[in-house]
Every structure is written in structure tokens, then in C-alpha cells.
Protein backbone atom coordinates (compact mmCIF):
# COMPACT_ATOMS: atom_id res chain seq x y z
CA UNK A 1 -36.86 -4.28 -10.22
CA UNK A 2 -37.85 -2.27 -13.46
CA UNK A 3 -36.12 -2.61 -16.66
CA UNK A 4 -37.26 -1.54 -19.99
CA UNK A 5 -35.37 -2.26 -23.08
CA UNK A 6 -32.53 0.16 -24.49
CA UNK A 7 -33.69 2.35 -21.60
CA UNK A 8 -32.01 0.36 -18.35
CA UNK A 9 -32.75 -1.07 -15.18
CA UNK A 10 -33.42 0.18 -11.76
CA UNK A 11 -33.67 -1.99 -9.00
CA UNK A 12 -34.31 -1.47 -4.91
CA UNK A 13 -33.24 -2.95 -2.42
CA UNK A 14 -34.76 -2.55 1.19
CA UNK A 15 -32.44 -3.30 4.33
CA UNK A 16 -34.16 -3.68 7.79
CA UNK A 17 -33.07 -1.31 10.05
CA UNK A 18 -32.63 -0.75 13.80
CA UNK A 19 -31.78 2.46 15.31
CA UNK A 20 -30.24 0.84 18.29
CA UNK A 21 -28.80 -2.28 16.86
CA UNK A 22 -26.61 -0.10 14.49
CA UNK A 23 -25.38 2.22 17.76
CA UNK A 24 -24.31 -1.52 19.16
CA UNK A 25 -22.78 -3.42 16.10
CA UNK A 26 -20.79 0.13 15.21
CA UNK A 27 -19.40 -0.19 18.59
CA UNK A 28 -18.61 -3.89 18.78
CA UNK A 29 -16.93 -3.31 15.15
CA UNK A 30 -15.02 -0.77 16.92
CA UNK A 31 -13.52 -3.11 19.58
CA UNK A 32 -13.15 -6.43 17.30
CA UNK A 33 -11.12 -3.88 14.43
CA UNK A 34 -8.84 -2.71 17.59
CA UNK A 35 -8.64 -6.45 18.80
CA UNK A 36 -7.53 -7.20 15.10
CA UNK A 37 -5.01 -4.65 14.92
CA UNK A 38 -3.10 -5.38 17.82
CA UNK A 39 -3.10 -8.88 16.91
CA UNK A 40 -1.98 -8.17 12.99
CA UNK A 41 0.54 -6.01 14.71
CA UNK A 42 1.69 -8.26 16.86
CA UNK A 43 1.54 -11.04 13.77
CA UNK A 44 3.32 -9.31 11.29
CA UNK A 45 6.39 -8.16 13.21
CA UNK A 46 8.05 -11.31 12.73
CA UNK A 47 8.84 -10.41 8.84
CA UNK A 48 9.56 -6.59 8.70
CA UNK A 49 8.01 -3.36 8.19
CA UNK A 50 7.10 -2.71 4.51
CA UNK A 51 6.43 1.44 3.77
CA UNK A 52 4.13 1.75 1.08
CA UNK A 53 3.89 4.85 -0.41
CA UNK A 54 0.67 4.27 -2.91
CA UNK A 55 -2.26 6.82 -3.76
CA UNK A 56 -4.49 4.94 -5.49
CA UNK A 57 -6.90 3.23 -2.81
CA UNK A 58 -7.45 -0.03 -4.45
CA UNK A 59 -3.63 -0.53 -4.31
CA UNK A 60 -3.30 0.51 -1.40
CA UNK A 61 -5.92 -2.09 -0.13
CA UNK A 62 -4.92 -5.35 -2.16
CA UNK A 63 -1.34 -4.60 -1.70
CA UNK A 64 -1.24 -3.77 1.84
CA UNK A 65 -4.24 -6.41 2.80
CA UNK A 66 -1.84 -8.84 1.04
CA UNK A 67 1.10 -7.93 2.76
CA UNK A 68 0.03 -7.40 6.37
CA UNK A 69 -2.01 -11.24 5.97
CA UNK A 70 1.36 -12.74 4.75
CA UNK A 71 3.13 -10.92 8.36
CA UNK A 72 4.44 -7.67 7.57
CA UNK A 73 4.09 -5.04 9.33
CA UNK A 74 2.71 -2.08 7.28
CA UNK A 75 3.01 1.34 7.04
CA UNK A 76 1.15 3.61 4.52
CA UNK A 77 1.65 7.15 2.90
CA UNK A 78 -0.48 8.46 -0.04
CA UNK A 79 2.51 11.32 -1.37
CA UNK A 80 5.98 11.33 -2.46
CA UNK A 81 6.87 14.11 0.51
CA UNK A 82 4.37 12.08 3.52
CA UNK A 83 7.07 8.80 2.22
CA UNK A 84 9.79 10.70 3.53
CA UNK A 85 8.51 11.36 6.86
CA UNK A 86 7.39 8.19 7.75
CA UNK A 87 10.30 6.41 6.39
CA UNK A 88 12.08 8.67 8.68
CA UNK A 89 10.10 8.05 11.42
CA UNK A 90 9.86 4.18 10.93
CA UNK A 91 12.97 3.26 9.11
CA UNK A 92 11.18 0.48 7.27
CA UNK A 93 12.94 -2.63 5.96
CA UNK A 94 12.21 -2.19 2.68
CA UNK A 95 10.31 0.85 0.78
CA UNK A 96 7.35 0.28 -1.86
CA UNK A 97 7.34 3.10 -4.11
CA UNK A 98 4.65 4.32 -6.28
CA UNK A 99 6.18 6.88 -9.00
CA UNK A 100 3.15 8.75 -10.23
CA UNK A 101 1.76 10.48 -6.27
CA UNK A 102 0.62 14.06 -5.55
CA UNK A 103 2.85 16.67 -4.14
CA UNK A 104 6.27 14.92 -4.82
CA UNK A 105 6.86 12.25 -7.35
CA UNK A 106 8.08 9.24 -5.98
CA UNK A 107 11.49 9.45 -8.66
CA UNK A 108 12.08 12.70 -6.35
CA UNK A 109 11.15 10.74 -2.84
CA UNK A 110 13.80 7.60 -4.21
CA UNK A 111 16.39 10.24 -4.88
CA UNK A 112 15.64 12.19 -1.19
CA UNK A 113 15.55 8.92 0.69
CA UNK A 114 19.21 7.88 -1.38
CA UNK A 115 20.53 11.15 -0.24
CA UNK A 116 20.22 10.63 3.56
CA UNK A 117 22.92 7.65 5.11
CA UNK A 118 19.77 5.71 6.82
CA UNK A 119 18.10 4.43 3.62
CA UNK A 120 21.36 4.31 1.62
CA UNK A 121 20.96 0.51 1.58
CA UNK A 122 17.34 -0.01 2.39
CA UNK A 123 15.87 -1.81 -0.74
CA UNK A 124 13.50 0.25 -2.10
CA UNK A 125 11.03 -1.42 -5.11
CA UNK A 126 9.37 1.31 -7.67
CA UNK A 127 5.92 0.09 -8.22
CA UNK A 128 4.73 1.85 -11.26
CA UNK A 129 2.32 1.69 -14.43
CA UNK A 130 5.37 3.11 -16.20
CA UNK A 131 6.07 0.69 -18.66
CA UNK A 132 7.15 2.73 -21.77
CA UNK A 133 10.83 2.39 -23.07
CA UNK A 134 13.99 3.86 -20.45
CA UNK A 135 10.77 4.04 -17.65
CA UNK A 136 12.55 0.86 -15.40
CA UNK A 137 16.32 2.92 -16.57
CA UNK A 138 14.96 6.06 -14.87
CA UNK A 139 13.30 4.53 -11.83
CA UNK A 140 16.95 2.45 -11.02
CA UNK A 141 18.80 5.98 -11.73
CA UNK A 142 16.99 7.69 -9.08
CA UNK A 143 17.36 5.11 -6.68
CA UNK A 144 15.51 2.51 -6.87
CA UNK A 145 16.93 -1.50 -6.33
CA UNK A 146 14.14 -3.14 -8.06
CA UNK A 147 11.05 -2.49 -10.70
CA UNK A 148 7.74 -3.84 -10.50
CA UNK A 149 5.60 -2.99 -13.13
CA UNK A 150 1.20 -2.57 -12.24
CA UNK A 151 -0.73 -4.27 -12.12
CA UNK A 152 1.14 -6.41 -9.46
CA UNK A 153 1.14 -9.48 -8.91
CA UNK A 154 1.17 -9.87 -5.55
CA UNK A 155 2.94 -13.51 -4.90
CA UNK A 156 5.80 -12.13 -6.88
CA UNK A 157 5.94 -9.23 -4.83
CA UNK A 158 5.84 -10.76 -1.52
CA UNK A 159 8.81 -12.99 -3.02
CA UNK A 160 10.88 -10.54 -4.35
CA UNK A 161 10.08 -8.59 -0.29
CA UNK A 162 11.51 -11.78 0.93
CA UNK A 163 14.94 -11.39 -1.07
CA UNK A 164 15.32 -8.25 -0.44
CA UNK A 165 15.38 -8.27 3.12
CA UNK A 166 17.45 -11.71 3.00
């Protein structure tokens, strides 16, 4: 380490490294990830399949870590318009829905998904930043059966999962 003052800090760190122990702990990863999949699969069928349609990664990853460890069954897209085709193709038992994604806002996703008779009583929960004045209004006008504003707190979430599908 190096530091001087008003200037910063630079520090190094040196790993040991061996060309064919990383080929063998890469693959062993592999298999114990695959082992853990099935397993979390098998685990979190007993609750329900939750779609999340997020785009922000660290979301995505506390929410859906979260989720899948209390025994749901997840499912992930990262735009309004990739929501609708894998709530078609999984018809989830209950929809998390980011508003602010890429390609199709999920306001316009809620209000697709209402449209067609398979989600027309599938709860579906706008998770969203929006906080500002008529935000939770709009969210419940385009389809929406609950509001949960970020950042999320995720016990209350899993609860409110719970009634829902109840």
C-alpha cells in the first residue's frame, strides 16, 4: 500500500494462482451451481412462481436471492415487452413489476398483461422508485393490485407475496 495525503491511496493485492487448479474449481463450480439449481427448483415449488420483471441488477439479485431462499420459484425478465413473454410462457402466480424498464414501461406491460383473460386476476405488485404524488394512482389504473415503493423491504414483500396468492 501507498498513500500520500490529499493525493489517495493505491494498494495491491497479489492472489496465487494455478493454471490448472482454476480449469478444475471452474468446473466443479459448474456442477455444484447445477446441483443447486435443481435442488432450489425443486425447493421453491412448494410456494409459487414469482415473475420478476426488474432491470436494475442489484434488485434483481437481493430480490430474487430473497425470494427463491424463502421457496419461490423464480422467473426473471429485464424489459417491460420480455415480461410479457415469459408471463405467457410461465403463467406465474403473482407478477413483480418494475415501472421504469427499457423497451416497454412496465405501466404499458400491467395494462398488456390486464388485457389478455389469463392474468386478469393474477396479482400483479408495481415495484417502483415512483413515489411522487398520483405515482401509486397511476400504477393501480393500469393494472396493478398492489404498490411497493424502492427500496424494498424485502420481509414485507415476501408477506404481502403470501396474501396475494392466499
Amino acid at each position: 500500500m501507498t498513500s500520500e495525503v490529499g493525493q489517495g491511496s493505491c494498494f495491491t493485492v497479489s492472489l496465487p494462482w494455478q493454471p490448472g487448479l482454476a480449469a478444475q474449481e471452474a468446473q466443479s463450480s459448474t456442477e455444484a451451481d447445477r446441483t443447486m439449481q435443481q435442488s432450489s427448483s425443486v425447493h421453491s415449488n412448494n410456494l409459487g412462481t414469482v415473475l420478476l420483471a426488474e432491470d436494475t441488477e442489484t434488485n434483481i439479485i437481493t430480490m430474487g436471492d430473497y425470494l427463491e431462499s424463502a421457496g419461490y420459484r423464480l422467473i426473471y425478465a429485464r424489459t417491460g415487452r420480455d415480461a410479457l413473454v415469459k408471463a405467457s410462457e410461465a403463467l406465474p402466480d403473482v407478477i413483480l413489476m418494475d415501472v421504469q424498464m427499457p423497451e416497454m414501461d412496465g405501466l404499458e406491460a400491467m395494462r398488456r398483461l390486464r388485457a389478455d383473460p389469463r392474468f386478469a386476476s393474477t396479482p400483479i405488485v408495481a415495484v417502483t422508485a415512483l413515489v411522487m404524488p398520483g405515482d401509486r394512482e397511476r400504477c393501480l389504473e393500469a393494472g396493478a393490485t398492489a404498490y411497493v415503493s424502492k427500496p424494498v423491504r424485502l420481509k414485507q414483500l415476501a408477506s404481502l407475496i403470501r396474501e396475494l396468492m392466499d
